[in-house]
Protein backbone atom coordinates (compact mmCIF):
# COMPACT_ATOMS: atom_id res chain seq x y z
CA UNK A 1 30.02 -25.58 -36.72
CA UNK A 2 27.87 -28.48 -37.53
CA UNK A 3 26.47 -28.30 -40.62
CA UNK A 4 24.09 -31.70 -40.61
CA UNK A 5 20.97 -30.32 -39.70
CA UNK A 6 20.95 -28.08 -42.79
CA UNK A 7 21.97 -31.35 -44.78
CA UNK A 8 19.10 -33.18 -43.26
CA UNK A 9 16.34 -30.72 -43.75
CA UNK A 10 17.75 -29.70 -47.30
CA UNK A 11 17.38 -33.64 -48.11
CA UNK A 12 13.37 -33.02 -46.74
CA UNK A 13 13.37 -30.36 -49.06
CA UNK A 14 14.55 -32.25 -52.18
CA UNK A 15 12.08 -34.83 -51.80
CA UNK A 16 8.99 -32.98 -51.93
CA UNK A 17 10.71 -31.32 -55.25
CA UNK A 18 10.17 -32.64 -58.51
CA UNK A 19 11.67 -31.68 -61.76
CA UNK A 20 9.35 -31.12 -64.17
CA UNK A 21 7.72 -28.87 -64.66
CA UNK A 22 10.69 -26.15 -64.69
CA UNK A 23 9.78 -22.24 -64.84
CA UNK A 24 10.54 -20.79 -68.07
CA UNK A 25 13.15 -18.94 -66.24
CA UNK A 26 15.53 -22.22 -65.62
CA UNK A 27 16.39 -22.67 -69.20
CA UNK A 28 17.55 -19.25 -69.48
CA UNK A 29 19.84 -19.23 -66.30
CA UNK A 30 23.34 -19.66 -67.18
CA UNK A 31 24.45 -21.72 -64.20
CA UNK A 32 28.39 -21.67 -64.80
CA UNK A 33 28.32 -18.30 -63.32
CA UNK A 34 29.62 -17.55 -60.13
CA UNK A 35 27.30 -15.19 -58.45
CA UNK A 36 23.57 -15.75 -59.84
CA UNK A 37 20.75 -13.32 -58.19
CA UNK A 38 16.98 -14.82 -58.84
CA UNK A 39 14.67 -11.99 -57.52
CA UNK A 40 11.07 -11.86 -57.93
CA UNK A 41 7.75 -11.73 -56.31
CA UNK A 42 6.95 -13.88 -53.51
CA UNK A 43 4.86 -17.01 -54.55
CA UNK A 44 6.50 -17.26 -58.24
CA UNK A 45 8.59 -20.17 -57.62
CA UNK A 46 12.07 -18.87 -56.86
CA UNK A 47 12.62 -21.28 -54.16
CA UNK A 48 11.48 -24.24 -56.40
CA UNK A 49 13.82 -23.43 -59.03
CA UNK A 50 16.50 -23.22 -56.55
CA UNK A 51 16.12 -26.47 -55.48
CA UNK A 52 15.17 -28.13 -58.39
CA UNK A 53 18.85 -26.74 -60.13
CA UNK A 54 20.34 -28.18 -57.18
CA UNK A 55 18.57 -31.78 -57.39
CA UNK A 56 19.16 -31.96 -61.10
CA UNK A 57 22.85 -30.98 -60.60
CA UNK A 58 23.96 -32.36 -57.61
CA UNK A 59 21.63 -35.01 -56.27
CA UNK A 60 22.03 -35.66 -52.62
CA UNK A 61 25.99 -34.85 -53.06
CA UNK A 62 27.01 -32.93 -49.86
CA UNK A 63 28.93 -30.50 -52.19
CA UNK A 64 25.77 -28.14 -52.58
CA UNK A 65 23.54 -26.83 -50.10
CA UNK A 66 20.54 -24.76 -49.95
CA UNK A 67 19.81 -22.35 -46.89
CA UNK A 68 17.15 -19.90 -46.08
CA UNK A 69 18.91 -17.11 -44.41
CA UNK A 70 15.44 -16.07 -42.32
CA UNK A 71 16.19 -19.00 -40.25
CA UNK A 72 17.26 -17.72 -36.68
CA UNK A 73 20.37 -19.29 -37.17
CA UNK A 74 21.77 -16.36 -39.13
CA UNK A 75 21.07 -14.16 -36.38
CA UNK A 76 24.14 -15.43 -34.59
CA UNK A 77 26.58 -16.03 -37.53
CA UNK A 78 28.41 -14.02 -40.05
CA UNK A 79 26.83 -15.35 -43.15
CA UNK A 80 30.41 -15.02 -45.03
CA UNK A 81 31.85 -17.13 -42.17
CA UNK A 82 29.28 -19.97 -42.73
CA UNK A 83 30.36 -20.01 -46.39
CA UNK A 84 33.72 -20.32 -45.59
CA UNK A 85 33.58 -23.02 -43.64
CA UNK A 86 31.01 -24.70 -46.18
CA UNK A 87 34.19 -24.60 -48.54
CA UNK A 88 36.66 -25.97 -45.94
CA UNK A 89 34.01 -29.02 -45.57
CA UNK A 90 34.02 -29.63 -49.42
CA UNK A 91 31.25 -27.49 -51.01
CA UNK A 92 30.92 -25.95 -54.19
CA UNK A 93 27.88 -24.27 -54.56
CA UNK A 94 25.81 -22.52 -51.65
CA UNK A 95 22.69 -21.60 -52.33
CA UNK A 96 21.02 -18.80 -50.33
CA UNK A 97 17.11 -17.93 -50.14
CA UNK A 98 15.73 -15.00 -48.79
CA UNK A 99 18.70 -13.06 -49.22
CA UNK A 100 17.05 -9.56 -48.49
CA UNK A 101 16.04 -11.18 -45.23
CA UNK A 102 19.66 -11.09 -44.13
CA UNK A 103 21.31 -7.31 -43.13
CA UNK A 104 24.43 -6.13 -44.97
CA UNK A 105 23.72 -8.92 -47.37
CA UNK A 106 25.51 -7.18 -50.41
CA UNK A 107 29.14 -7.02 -48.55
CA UNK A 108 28.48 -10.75 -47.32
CA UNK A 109 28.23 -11.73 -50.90
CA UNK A 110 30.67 -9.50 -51.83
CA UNK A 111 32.94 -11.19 -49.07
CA UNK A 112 31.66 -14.38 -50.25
CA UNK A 113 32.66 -14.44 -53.98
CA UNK A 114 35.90 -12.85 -53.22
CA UNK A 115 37.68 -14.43 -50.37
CA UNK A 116 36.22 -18.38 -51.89
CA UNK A 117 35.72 -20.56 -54.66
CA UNK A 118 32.19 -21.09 -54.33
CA UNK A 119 29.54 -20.68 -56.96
CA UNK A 120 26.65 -18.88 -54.95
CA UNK A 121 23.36 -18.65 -56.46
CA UNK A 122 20.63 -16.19 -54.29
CA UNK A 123 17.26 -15.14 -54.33
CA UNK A 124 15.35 -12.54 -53.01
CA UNK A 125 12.75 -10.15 -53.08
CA UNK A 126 12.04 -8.16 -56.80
CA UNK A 127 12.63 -4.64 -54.78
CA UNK A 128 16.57 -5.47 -54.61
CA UNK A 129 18.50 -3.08 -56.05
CA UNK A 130 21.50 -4.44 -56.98
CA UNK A 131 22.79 -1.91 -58.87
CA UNK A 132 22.51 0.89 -55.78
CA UNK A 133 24.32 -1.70 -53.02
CA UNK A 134 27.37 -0.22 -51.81
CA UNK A 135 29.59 -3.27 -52.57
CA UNK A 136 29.37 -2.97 -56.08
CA UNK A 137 27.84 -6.62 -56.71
CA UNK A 138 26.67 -5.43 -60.27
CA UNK A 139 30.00 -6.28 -61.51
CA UNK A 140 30.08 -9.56 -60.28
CA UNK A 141 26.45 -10.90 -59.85
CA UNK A 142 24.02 -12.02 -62.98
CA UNK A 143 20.41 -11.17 -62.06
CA UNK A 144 17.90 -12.54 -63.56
CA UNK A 145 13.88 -11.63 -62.73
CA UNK A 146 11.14 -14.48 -62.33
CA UNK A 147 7.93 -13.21 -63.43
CA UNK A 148 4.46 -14.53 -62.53
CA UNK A 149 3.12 -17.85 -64.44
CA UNK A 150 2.50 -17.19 -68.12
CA UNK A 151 -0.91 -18.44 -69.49
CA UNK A 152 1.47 -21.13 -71.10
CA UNK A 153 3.05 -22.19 -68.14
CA UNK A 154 -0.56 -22.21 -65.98
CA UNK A 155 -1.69 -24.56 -68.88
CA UNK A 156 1.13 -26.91 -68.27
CA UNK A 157 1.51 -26.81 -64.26
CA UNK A 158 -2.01 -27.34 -64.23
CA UNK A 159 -1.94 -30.23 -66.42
CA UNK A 160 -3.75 -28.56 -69.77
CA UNK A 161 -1.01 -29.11 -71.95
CA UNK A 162 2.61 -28.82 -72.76
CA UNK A 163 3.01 -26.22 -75.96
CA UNK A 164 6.31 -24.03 -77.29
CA UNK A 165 6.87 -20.35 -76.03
CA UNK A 166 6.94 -18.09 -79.01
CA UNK A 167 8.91 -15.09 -79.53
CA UNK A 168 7.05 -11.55 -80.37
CA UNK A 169 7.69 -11.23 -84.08
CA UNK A 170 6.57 -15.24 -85.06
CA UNK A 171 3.60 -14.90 -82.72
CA UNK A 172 2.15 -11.66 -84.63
CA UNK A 173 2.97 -13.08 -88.06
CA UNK A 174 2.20 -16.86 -87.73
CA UNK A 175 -0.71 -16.56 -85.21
CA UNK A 176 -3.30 -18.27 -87.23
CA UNK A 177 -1.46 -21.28 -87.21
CA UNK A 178 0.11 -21.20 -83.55
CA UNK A 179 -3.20 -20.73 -82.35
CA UNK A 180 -5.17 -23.14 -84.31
CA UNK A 181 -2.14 -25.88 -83.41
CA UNK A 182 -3.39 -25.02 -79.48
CA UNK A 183 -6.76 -25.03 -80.31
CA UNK A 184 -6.79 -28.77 -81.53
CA UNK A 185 -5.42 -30.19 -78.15
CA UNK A 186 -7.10 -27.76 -75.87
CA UNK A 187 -10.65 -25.25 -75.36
CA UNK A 188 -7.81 -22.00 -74.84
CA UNK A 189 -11.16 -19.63 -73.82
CA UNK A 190 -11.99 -21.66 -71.23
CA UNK A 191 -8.62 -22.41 -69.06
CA UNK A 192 -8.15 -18.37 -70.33
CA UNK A 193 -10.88 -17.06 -67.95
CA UNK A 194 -10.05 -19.39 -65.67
CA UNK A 195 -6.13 -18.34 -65.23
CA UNK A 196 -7.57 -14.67 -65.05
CA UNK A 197 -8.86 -15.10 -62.18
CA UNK A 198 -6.49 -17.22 -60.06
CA UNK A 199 -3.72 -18.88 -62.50
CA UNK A 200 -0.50 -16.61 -62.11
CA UNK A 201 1.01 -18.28 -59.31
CA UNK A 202 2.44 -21.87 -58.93
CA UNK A 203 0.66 -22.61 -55.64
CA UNK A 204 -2.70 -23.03 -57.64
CA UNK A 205 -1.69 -26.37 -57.95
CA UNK A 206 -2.89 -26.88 -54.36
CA UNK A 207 -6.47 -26.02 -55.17
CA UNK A 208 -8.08 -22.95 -56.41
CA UNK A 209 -10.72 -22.67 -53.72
CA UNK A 210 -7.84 -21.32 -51.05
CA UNK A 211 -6.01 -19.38 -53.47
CA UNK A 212 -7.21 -16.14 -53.23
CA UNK A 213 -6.81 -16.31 -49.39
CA UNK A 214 -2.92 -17.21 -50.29
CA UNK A 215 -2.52 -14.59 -52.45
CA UNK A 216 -4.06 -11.88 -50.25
CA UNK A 217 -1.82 -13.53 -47.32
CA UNK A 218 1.28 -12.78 -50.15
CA UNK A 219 0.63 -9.36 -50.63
CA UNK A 220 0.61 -8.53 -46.75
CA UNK A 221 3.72 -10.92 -46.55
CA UNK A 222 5.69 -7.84 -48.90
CA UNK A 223 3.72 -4.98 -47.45
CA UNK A 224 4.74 -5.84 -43.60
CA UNK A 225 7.83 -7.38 -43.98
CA UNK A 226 9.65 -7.52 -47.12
CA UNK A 227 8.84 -3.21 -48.10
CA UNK A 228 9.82 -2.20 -44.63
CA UNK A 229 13.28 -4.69 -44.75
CA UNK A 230 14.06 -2.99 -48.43
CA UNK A 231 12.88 0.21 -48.25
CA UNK A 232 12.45 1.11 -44.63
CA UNK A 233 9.52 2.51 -45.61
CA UNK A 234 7.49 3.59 -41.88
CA UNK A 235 4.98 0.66 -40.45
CA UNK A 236 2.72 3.47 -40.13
CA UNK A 237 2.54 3.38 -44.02
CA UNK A 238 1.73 0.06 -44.71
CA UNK A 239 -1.96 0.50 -43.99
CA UNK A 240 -2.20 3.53 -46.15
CA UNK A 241 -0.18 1.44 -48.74
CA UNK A 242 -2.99 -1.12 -48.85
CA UNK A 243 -5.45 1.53 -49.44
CA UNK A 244 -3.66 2.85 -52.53
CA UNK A 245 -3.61 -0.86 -53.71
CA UNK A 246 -7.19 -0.87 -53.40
CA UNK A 247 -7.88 2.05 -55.09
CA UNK A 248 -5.80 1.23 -58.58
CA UNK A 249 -8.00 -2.45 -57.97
CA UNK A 250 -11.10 -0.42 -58.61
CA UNK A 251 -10.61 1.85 -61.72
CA UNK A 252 -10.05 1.82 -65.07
CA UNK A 253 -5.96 1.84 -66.06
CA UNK A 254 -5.24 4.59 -63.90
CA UNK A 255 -3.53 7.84 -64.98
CA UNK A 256 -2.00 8.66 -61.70
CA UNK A 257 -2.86 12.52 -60.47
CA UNK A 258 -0.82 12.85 -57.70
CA UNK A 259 -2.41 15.26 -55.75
CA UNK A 260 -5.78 13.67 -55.98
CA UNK A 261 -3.86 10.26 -54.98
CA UNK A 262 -2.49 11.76 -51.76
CA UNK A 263 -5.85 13.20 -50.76
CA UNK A 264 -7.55 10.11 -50.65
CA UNK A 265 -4.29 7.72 -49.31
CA UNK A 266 -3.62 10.78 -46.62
CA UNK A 267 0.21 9.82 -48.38
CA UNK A 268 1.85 13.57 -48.78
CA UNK A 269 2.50 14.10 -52.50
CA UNK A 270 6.37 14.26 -51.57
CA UNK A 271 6.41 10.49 -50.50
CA UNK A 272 3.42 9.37 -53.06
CA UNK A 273 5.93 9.11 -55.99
CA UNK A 274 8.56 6.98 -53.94
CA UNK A 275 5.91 4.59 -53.25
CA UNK A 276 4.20 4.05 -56.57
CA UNK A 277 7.81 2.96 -57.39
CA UNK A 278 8.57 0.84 -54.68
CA UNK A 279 5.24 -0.88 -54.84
CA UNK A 280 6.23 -1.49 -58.64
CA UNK A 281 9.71 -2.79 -57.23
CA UNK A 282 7.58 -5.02 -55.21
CA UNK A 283 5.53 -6.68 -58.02
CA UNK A 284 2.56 -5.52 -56.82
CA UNK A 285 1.57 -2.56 -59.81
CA UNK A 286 3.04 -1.92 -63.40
CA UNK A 287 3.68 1.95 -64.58
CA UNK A 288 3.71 2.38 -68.53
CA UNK A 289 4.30 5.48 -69.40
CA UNK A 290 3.25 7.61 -72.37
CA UNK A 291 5.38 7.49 -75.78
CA UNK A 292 7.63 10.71 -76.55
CA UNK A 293 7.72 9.35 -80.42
CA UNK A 294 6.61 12.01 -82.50
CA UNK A 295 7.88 16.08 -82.85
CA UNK A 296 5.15 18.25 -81.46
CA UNK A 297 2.66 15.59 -80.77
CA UNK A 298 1.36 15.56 -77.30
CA UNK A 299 2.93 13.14 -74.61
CA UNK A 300 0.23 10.62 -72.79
CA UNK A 301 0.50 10.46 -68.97
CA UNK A 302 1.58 7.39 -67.59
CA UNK A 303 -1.08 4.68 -66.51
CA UNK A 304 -0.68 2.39 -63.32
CA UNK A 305 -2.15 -1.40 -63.52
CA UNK A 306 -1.85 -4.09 -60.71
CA UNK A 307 0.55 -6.20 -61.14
CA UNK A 308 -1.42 -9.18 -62.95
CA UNK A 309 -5.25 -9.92 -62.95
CA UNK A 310 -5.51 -12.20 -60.26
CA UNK A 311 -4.22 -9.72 -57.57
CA UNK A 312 -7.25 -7.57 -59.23
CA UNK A 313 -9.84 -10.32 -58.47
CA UNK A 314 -8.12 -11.08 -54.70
CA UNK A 315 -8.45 -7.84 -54.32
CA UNK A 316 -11.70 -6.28 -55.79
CA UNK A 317 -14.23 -9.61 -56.68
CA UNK A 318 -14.69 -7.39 -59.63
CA UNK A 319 -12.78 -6.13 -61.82
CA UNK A 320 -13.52 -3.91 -64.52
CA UNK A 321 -13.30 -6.31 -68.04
CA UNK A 322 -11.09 -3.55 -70.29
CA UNK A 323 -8.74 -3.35 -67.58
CA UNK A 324 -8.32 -6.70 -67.10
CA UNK A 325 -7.54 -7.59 -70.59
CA UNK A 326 -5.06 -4.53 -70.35
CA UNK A 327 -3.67 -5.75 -66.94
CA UNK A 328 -3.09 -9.22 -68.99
CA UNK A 329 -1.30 -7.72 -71.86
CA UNK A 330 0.81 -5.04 -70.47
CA UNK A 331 1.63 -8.17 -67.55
CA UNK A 332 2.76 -10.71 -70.26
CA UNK A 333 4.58 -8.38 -72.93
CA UNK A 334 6.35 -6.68 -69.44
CA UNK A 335 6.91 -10.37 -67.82
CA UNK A 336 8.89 -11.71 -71.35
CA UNK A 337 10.98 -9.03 -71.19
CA UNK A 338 12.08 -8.59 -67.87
CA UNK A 339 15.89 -10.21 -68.95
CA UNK A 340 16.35 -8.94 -72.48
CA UNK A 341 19.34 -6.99 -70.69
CA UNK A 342 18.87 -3.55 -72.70
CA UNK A 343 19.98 -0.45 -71.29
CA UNK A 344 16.62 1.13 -71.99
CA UNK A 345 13.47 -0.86 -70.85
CA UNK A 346 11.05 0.30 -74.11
CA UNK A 347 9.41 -3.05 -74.05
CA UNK A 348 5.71 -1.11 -73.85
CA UNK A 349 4.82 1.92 -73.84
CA UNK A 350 1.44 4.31 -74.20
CA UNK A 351 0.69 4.52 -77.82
CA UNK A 352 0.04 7.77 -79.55
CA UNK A 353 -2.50 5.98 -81.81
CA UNK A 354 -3.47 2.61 -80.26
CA UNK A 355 -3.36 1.55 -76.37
CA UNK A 356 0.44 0.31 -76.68
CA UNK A 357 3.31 0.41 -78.32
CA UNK A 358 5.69 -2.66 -78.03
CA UNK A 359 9.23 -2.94 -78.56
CA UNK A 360 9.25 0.30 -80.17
CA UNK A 361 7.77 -1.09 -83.65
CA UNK A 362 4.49 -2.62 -82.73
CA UNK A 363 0.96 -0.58 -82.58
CA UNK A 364 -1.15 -2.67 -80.57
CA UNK A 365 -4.73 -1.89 -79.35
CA UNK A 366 -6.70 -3.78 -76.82
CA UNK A 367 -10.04 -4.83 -76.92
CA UNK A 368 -13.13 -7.26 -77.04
CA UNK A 369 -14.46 -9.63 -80.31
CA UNK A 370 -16.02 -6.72 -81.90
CA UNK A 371 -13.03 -4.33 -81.40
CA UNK A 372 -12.31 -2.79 -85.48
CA UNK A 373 -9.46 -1.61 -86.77
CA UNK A 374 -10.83 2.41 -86.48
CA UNK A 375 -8.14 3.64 -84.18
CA UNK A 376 -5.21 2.09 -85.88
CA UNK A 377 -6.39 2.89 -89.15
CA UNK A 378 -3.26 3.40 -91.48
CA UNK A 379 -0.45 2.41 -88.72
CA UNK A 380 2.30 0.51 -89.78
CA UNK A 381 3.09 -2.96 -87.67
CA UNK A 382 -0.92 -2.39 -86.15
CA UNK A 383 -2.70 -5.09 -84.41
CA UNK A 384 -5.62 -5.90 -82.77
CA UNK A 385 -5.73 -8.13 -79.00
CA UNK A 386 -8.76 -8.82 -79.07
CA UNK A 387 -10.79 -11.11 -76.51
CA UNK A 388 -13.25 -13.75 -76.74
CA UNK A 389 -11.83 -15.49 -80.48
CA UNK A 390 -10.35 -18.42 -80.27
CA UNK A 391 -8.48 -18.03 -83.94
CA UNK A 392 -7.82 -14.66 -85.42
CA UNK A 393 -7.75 -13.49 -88.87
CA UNK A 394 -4.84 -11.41 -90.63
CA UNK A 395 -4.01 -8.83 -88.01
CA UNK A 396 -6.63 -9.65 -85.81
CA UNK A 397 -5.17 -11.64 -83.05
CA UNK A 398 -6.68 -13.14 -79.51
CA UNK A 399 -5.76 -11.91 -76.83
CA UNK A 400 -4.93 -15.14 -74.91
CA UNK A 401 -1.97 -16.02 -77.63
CA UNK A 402 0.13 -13.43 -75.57
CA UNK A 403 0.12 -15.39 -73.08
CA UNK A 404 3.15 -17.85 -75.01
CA UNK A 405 5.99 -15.37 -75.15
CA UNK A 406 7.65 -16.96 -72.11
């Protein structure tokens, strides 16, 4: 087996790669492991972090190599089998894109970590379930979840700017001054709106004019090809899938009724629940559901947001203002915690008083400039979002700030 074409194109790859900036992700990544999983949406960068660890690390050493595993190639070859003979040439670390692309890819990796010595770091799509694959690789793999660009990170790619992430508890108790820092170096309002509406993804680097188009091109990419690979959820679905995703692009936060969803999707109501979760699996929506704090007190019904505002504006020119400052929060408190590695994801939740309730502790309610303090009135760890200030004011904080957590 002849292994220099993958050499040759990996050294194309390399050079069109540059290392800076890095995906807040990268820093986190503990890359002595043995088995590292990076899954995520398509477009967030998982490839580019891939081959930016392997630049940094090993340079154009022939002891690492980076495949795609949708190349045809892999059609013909036991994937364990091309690792193995990787080692026998001299390599260390194999790294493997596309993983979910590849069938029985579990007991390959499985096979892979142990019957060699290689490190093996993979990506794939953000519906793997690692945890239900019948080789068990949640004992041996580390997964860690690449989110969409932070308003932070949009700023930086996009050459706005190069400021600190903050954690939760020093952004909603030194705000004034983290956000008065920013606003000396940079007008945060105005690259705000503008990373509403097309500023999630890494690929608006190449223009914002096409981006849109890419993004719609994206979201067909994980209907057609990546949902039916994962889930084997029926072609014959995929259009009725779309529809769905059109219909949570024009309301307000949704509070799914199931029946009426099924009526209008021509989904049955048996199926309907499957696919609100695979669809969340996929990136492509966020469920938070109500808070069951409080004896006696009613429990709020779930609500269902796209993913993150710019699929709202690919998908519907326009979308309604509330829920896109709710789509931004709910995206950005959700993104920064996707690898705080608790057993129980309460990272946001419905409030029973205010729109949300983060981390179990913070009351946090949602609004525009003019948004008072009414429906948080005597709450404990209350805050206000609020849109359209550039500095807030005691617990009045903007909106945008959230967008530094990661």
């Amino acid at each position: 087996m002849d292994l220099t074409l993958f050499f040759q194109e990996q050294q194309k790859l390399l050079k069109q790669v540059t290392l800076e900036p890095k995906r807040y992700l990268y820093s986190l990544i503990d890359w002595n492991q043995r088995l590292i999983g990076i899954i995520g949406q398509r477009g967030v960068g998982k490839t580019t972090l891939m081959l930016q660890a392997l630049k940094e690390q090993y340079g154009s050493s022939d002891q690492a190599l980076y495949i795609s595993v949708d190349n045809p190639f892999f059609k013909t070859i036991s994937l364990y089998e091309f690792a193995i003979h990787f080692e026998q040439l001299g390599g260390e670390t194999l790294f493997i894109d596309e993983v979910h692309k590849y069938s029985e890819w579990s007991s390959h990796l499985k096979a892979i970590y142990d019957g060699t010595q290689l490190n093996v770091i993979f990506s794939g799509s953000s519906m793997l379930q690692i945890h239900a694959q019948e080789a068990d690789l949640s004992r041996r793999a580390i997964i860690y979840h690449l989110a969409n660009l932070s308003f932070r990170e949009y700023l930086w790619l996009s050459g706005n700017g190069q400021f600190a992430a903050t954690t939760l508890s020093e952004l909603l108790h030194n705000h004034v001054a983290i956000a008065s820092n920013i606003a000396d170096q940079i007008k945060p309002l105005k690259h705000f709106q503008d990373y509403l509406v097309c500023g999630c993804y890494p690929f608006i680097s190449e223009g914002a004019d096409t981006y849109h188009i890419k993004l719609i091109s994206i979201v067909n990419q994980i209907l057609e090809s990546d949902l039916p690979y994962v889930t084997q959820v029926p072609i014959t679905q995929i259009d009725k899938l779309k529809k769905l995703l059109y219909l949570l692009s024009e309301s307000a936060p949704f509070e799914p009724n199931i029946s009426k969803l099924s009526a209008m999707t021509d989904i049955s109501r048996v199926t309907m629940g499957d696919y609100l979760r695979y669809l969340e699996h996929a990136s492509l929506l966020i469920r938070i559901p109500g808070s069951n704090k409080g004896t006696g007190r009613i429990r709020k019904p779930e609500k269902i947001y796209l993913y993150n505002t710019n699929l709202a504006n690919a998908i519907n020119k326009t979308p309604h203002t509330g829920t896109s400052r709710e789509t931004f929060f709910v995206n950005q408190i959700r993104s920064s915690y996707y690898n705080s590695r608790k057993l129980v994801d309460n990272s946001i939740v419905l409030g029973l008083t205010g729109d949300f309730l983060v981390d179990g502790t913070y009351t946090i309610e949602v609004g525009g400039k003019n948004k008072g303090f009414e429906q948080i009135k005597g709450i404990d760890n209350a805050y206000l979002a609020v849109d359209n200030m550039e500095i807030g004011f005691k617990n009045k904080i903007p909106l945008w700030l959230f967008g530094f957590l990661y």
